[in-house]
Each structure stands twice: as C-alpha cells, then as structure tokens.
N, C-alpha and C. Protein backbone atom coordinates (compact mmCIF):
# COMPACT_ATOMS: atom_id res chain seq x y z
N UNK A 1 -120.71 35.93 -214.23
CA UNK A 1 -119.93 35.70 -213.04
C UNK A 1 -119.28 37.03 -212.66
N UNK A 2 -119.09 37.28 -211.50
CA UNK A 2 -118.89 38.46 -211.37
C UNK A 2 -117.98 38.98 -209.82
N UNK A 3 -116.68 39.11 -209.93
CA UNK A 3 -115.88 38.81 -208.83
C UNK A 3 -115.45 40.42 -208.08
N UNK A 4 -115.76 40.14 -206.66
CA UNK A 4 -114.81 41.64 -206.10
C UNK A 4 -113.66 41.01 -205.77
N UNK A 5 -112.40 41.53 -206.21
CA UNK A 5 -111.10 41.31 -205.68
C UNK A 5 -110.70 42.55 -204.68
N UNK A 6 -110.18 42.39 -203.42
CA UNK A 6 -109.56 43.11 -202.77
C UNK A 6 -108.13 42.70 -202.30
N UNK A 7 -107.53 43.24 -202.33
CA UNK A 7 -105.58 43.40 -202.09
C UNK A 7 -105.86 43.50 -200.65
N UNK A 8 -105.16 42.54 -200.00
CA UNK A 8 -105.41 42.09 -198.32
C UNK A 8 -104.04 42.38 -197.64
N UNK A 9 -104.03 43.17 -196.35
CA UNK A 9 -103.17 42.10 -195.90
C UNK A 9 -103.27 41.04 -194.86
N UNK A 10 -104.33 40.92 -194.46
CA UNK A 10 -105.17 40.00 -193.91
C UNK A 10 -106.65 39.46 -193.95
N UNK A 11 -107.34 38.34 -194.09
CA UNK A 11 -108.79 38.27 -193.89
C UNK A 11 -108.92 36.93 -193.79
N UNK A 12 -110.45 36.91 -193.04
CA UNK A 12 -110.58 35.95 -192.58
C UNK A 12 -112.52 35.92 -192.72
N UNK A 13 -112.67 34.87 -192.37
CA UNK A 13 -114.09 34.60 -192.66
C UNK A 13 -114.71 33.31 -191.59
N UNK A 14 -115.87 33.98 -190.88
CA UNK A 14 -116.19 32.98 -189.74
C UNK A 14 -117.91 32.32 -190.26
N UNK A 15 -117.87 31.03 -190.93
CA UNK A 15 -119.22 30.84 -190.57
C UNK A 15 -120.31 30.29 -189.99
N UNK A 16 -121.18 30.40 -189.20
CA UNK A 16 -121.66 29.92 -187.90
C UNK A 16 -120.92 29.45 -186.80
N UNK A 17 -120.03 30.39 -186.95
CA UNK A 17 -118.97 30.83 -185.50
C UNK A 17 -117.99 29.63 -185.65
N UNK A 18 -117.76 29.50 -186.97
CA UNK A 18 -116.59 28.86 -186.65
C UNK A 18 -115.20 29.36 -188.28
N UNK A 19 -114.33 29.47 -187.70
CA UNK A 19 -113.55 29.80 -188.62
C UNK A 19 -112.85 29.20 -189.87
N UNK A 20 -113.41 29.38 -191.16
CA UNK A 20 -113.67 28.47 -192.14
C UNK A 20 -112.24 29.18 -193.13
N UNK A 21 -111.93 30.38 -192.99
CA UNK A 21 -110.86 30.34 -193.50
C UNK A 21 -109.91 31.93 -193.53
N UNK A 22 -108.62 31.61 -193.22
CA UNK A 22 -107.73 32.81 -193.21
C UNK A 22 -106.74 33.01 -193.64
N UNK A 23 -106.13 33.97 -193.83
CA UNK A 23 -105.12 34.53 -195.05
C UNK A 23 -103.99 35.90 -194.45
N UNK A 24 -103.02 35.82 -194.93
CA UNK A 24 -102.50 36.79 -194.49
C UNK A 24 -102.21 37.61 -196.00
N UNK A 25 -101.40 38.39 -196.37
CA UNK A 25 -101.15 38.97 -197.64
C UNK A 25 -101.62 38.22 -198.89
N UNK A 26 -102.48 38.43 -199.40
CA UNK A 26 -102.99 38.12 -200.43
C UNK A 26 -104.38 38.92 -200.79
N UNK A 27 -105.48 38.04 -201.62
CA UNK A 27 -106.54 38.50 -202.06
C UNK A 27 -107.95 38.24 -201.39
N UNK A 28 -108.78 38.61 -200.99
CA UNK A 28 -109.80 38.39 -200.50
C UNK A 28 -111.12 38.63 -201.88
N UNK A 29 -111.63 36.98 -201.93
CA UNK A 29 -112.19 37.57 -203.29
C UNK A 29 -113.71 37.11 -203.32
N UNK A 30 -114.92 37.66 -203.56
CA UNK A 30 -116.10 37.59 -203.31
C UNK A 30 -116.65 37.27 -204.55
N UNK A 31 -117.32 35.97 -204.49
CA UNK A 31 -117.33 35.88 -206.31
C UNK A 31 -118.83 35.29 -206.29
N UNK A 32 -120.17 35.80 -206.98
CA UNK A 32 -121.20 35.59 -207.37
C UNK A 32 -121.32 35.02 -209.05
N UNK A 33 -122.67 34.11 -208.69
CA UNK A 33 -122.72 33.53 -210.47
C UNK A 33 -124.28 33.80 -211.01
N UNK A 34 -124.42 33.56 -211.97
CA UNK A 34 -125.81 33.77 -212.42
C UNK A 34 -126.48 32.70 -213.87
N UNK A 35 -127.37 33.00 -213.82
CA UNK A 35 -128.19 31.31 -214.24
C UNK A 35 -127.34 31.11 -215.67
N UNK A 36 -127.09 31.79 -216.33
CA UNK A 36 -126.37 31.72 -217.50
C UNK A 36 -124.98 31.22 -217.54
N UNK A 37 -124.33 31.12 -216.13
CA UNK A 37 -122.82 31.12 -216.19
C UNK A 37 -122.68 29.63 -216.51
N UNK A 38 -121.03 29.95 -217.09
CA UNK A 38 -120.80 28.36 -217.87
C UNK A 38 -119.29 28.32 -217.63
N UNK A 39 -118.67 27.14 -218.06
CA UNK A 39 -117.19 27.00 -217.92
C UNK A 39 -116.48 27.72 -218.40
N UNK A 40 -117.18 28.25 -219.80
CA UNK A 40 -116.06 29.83 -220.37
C UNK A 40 -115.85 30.41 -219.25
N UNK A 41 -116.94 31.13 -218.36
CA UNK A 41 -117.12 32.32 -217.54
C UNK A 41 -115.60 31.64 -216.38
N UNK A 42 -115.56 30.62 -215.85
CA UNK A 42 -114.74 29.62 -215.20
C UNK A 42 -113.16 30.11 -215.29
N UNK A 43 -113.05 29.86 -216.38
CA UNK A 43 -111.95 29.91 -216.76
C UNK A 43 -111.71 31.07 -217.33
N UNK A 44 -112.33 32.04 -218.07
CA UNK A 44 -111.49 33.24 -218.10
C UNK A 44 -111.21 33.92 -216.70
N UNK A 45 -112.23 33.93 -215.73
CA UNK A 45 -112.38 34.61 -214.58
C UNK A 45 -111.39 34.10 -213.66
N UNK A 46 -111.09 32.83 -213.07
CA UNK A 46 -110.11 32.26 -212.94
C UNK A 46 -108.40 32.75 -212.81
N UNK A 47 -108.72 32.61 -215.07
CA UNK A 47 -106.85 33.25 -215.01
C UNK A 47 -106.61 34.62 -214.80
N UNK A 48 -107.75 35.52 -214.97
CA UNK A 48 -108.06 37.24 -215.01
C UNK A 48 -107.37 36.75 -213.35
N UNK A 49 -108.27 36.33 -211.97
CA UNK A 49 -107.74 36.57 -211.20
C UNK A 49 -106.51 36.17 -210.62
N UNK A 50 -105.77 34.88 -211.19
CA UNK A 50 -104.13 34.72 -210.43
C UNK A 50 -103.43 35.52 -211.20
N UNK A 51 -103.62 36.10 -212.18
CA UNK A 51 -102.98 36.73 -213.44
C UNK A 51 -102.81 38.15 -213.55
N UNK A 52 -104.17 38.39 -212.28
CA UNK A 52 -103.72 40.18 -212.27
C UNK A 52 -102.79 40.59 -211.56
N UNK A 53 -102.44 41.62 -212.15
CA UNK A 53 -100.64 42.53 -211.65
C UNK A 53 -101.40 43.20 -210.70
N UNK A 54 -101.37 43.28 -209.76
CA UNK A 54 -102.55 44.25 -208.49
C UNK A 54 -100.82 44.05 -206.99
N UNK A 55 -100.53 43.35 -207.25
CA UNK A 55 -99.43 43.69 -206.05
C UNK A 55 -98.05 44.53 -206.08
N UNK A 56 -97.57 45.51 -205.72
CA UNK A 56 -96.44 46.68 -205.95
C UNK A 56 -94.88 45.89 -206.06
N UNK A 57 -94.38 45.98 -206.78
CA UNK A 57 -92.32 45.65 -207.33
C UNK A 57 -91.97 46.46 -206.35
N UNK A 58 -90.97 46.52 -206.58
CA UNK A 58 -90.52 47.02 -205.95
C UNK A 58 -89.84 48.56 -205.78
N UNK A 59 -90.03 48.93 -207.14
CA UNK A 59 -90.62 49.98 -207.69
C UNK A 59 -91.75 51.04 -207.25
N UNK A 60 -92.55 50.25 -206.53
CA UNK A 60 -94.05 50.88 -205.87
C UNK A 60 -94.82 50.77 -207.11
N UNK A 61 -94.90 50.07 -208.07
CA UNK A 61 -95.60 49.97 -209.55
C UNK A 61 -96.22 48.92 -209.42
N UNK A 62 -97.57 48.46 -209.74
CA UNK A 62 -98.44 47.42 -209.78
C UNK A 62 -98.08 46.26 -210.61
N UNK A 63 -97.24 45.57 -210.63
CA UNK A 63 -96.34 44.96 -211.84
C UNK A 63 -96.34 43.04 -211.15
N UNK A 64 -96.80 42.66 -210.07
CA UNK A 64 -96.88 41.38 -209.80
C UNK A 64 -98.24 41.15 -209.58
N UNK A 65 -98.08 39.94 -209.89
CA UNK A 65 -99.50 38.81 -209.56
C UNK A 65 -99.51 38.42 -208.48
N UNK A 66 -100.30 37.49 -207.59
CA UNK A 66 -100.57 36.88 -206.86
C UNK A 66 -99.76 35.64 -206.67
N UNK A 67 -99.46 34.93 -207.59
CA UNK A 67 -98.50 33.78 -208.01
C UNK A 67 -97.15 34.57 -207.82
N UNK A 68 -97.11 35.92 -208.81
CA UNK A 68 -95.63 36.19 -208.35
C UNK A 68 -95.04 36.54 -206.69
N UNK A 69 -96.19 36.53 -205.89
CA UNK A 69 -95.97 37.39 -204.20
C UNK A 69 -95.73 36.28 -203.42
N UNK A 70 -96.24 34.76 -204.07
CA UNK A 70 -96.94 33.72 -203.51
C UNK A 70 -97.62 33.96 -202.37
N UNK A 71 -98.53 35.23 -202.62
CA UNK A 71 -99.86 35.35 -201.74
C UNK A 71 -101.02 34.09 -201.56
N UNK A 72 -101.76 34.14 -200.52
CA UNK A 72 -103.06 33.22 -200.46
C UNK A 72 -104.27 33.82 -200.77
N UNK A 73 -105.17 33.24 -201.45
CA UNK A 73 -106.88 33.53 -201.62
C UNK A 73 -107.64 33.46 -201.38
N UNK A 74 -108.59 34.02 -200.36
CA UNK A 74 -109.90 33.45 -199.64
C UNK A 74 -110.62 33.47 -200.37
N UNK A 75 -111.64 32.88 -200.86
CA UNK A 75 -112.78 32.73 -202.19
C UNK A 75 -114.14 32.64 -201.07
N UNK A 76 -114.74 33.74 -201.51
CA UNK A 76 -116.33 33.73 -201.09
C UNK A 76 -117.22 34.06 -201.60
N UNK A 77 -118.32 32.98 -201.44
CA UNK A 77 -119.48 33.07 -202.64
C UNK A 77 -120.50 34.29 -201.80
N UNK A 78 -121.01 34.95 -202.66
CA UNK A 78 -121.94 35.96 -202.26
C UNK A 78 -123.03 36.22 -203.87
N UNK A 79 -123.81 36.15 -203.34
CA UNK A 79 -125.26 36.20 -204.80
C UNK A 79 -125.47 37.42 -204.62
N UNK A 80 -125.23 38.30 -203.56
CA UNK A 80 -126.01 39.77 -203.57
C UNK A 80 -125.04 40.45 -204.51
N UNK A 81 -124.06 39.80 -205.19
CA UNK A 81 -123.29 40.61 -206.71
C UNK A 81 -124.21 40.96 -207.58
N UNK A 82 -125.51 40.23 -207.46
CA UNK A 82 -126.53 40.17 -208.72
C UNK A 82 -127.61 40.89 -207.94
N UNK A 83 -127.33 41.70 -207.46
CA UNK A 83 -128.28 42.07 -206.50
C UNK A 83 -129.41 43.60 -207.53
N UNK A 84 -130.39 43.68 -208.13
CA UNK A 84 -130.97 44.07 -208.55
C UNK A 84 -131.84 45.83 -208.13
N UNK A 85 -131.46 46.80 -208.16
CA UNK A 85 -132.26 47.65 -207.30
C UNK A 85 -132.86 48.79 -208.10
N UNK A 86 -133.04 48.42 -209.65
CA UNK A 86 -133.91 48.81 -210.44
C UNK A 86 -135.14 49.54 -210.00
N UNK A 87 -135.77 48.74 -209.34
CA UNK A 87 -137.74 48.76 -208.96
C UNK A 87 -137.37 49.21 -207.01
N UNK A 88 -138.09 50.11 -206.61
CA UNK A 88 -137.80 50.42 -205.39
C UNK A 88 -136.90 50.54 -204.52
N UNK A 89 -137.18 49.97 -203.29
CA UNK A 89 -136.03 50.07 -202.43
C UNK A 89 -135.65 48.57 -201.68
N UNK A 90 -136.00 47.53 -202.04
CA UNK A 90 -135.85 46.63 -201.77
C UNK A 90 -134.68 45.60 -202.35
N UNK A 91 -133.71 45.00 -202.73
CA UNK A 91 -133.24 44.35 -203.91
C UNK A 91 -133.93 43.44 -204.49
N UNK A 92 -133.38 42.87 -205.46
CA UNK A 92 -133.93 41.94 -205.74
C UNK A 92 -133.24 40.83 -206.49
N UNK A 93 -133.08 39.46 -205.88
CA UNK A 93 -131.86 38.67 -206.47
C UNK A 93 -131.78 37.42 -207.76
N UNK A 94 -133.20 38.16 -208.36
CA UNK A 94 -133.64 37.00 -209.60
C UNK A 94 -132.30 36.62 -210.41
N UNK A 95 -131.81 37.10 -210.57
CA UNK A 95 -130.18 37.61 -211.79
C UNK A 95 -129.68 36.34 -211.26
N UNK A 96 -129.18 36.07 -210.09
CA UNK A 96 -128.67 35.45 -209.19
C UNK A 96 -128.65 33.60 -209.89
N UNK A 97 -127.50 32.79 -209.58
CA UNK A 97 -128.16 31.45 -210.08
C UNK A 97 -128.67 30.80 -208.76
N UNK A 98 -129.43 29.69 -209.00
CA UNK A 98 -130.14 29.05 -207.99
C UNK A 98 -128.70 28.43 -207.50
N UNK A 99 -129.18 27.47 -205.83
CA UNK A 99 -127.61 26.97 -205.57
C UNK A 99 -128.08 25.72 -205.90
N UNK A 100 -128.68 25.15 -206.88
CA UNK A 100 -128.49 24.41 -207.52
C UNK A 100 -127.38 24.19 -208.64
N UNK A 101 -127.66 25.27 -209.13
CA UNK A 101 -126.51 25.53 -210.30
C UNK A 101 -125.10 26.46 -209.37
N UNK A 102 -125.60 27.35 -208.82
CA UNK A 102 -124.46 28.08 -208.30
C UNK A 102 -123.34 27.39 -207.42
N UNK A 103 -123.41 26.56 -206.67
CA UNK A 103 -122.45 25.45 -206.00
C UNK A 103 -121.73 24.95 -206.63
N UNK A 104 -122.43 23.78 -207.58
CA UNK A 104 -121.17 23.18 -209.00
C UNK A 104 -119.77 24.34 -209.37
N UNK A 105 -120.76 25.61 -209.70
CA UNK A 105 -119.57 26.35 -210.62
C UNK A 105 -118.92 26.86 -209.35
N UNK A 106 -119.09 27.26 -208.28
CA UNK A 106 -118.30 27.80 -207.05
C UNK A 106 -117.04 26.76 -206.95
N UNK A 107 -117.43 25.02 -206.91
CA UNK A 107 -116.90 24.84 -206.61
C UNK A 107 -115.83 24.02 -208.06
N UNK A 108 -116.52 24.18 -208.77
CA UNK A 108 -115.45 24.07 -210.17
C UNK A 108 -114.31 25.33 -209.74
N UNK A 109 -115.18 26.72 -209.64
CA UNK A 109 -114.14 27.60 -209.78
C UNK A 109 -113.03 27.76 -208.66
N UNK A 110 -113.38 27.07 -207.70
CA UNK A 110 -112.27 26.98 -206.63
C UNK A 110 -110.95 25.92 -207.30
N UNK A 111 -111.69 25.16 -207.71
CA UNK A 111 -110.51 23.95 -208.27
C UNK A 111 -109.80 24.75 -209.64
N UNK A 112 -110.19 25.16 -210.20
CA UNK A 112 -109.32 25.83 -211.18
C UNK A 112 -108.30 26.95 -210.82
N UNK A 113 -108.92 27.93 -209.43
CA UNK A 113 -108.07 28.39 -208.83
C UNK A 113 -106.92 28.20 -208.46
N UNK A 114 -107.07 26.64 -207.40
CA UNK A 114 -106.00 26.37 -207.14
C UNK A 114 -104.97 25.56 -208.02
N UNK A 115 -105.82 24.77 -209.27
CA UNK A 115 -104.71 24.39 -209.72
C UNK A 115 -103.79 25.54 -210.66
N UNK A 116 -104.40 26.55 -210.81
CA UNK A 116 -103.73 27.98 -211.70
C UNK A 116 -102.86 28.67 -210.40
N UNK A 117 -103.05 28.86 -209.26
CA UNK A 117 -102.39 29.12 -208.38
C UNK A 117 -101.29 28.05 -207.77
N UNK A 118 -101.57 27.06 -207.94
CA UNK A 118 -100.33 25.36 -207.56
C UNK A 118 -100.67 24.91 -206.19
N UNK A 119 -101.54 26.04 -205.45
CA UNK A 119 -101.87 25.61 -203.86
C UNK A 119 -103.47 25.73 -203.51
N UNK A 120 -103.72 25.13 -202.23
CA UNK A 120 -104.91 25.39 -201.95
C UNK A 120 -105.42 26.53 -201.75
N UNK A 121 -106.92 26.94 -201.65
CA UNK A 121 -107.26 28.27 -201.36
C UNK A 121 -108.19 28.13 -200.30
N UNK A 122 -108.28 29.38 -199.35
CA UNK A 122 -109.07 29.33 -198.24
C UNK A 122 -110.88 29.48 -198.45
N UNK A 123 -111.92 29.67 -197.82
CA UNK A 123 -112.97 29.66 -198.56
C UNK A 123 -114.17 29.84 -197.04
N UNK A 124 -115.01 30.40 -197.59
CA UNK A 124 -116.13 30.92 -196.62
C UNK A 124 -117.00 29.48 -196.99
N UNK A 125 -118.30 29.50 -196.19
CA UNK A 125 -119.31 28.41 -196.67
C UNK A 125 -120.16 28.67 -198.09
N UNK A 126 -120.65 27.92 -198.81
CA UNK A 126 -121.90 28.22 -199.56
C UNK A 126 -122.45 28.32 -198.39
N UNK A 127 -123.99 29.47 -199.15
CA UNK A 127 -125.07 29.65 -198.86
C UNK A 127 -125.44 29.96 -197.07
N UNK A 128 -124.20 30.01 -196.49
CA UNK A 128 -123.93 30.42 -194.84
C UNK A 128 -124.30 32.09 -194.23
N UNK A 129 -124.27 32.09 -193.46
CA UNK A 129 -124.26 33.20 -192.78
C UNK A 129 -123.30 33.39 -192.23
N UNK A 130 -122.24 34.48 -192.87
CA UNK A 130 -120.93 34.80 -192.60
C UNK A 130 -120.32 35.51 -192.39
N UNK A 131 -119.46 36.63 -191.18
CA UNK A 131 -118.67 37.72 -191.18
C UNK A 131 -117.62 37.22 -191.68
N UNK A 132 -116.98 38.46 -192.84
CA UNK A 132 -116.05 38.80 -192.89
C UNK A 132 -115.00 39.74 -192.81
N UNK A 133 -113.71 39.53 -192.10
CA UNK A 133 -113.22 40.95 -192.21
C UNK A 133 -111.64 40.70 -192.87
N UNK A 134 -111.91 42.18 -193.15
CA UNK A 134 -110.34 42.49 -193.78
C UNK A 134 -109.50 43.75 -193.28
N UNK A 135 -108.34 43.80 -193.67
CA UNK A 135 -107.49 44.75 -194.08
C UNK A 135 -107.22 44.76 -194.87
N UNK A 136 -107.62 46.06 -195.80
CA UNK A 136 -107.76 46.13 -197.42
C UNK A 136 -106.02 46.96 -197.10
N UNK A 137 -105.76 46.24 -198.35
CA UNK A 137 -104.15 47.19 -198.42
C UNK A 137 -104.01 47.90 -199.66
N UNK A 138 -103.79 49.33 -199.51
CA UNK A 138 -104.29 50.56 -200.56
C UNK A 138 -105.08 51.14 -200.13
N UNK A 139 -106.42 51.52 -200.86
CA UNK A 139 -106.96 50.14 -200.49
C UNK A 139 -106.96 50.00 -202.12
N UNK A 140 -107.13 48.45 -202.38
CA UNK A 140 -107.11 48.54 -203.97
C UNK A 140 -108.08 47.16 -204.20
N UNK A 141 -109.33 47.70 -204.55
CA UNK A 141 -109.97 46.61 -204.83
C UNK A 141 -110.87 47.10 -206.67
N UNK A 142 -110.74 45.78 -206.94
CA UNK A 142 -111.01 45.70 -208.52
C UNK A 142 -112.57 44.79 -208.95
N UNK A 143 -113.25 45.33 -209.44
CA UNK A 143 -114.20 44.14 -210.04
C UNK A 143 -114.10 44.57 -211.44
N UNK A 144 -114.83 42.55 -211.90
CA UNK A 144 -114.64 42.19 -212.74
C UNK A 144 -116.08 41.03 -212.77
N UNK A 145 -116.36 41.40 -214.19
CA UNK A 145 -117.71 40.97 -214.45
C UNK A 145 -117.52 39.80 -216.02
N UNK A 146 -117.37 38.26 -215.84
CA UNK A 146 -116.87 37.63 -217.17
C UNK A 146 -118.09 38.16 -218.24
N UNK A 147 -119.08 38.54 -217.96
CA UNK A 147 -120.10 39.10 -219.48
C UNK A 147 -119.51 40.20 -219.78
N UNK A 148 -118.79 41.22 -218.92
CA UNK A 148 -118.39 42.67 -219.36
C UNK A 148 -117.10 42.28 -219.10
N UNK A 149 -115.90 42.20 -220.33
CA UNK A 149 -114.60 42.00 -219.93
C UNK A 149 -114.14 43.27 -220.25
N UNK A 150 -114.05 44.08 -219.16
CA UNK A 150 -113.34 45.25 -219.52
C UNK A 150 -111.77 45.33 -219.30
C-alpha cells in the first residue's frame, strides 16, 4: 500500500464533472494498493497517516497531527502508485491490485480513517476519471510505502 500525503490548504476533486469532494486545511492523500495488501498494511498505514506531525506549532516546528489541527482528508485512490517503468517507455501497472481486491481495502481504509480521525473524510471516485487540484502548503508532501516502513 502505498500513500502520497500532501499538507493542503485546500483541495478538491471533481469526478465526471461533478464534485465528489473538498477540503480546506488539511491533507490531500492519494493512496494505491497492490495484490498482496492485507489489513496489517490497513492499519499501520492508517495510524502512520492521522498520526503524522506534518502540521507547524506554533513554534514554526512540525510538531502536530492532523487530529491535533482538526484538519480534513480527501482520500484518493490512484493505482498508477504501482506504476512500473522498468522495461521501456510505457508503464506498466501489473504491481497494481485488481479492483476487485483494490475497492474492499480502499474502502476498509477509508473507514478506519475516519474512525482514527472521529469524522468523516472526503473522497474522489474508485476507478473514475478525475481532476484534482490543490494548494500544497510548504510545499510538504511525504510518501509512505506499508512494505517499506521507513
């Protein structure tokens, strides 16, 4: 599983022209899965993200969470995380889980979100065709991969 977090102070996400979800100060977070992923991957990835210190004290020091700002989270699934470009110039998204499997855990991992966060979270479509935009603030964006916990 494998998440981009970006520090927002706004974003929003439209799919098939209609606006599925928006946020003002918080995280904008792009999260891909792959055929192997399981409820471990769920739940560490999960608390890694309400849990990271990524927002400034007041201090100007990276020292609050998301829970501590009571920021909001847009959660969007994207498979091109697993996006492969080994062999030529083409990608290639075998890595990727089918949305057979990839839906369940998207949408497990939304529910664990919010109940680790106490509120709902905003959210793009599965498997849609979707702009998104932001205002990255910093800019400070972090990934995080649950097979590589660095």
């Amino acid at each position: 599983m494998r998440l981009v977090i970006q520090r927002v102070t706004k974003a929003e996400v439209i799919a098939n022209g209609t606006r599925t979800g928006t946020i003002e100060r918080g995280l904008l977070v792009l999260v891909g899965f792959e055929a192997n992923d399981e409820e471990a991957d769920l739940i560490w990835a999960a608390s890694k993200l309400v849990q990271m210190r990524i927002f400034s004290d007041q201090a100007g020091q990276m020292n609050l969470s998301i829970q501590d700002i009571q920021g909001d989270i847009l959660l969007v699934s994207q498979f091109t995380l697993y996006a492969s470009t080994k062999k030529g110039n083409r990608p290639s998204f075998v890595a990727a889980a089918r949305p057979e499997l990839a839906v369940p855990l998207y949408n497990s991992f939304i529910k664990r979100v919010e109940l680790l966060l106490g509120k709902g979270v905003q959210k793009g479509v599965f498997g849609a065709d979707m702009q998104v935009s932001l205002q990255n603030d910093g800019p400070v964006t972090i990934l995080i991969d649950s097979k590589n916990k660095q």
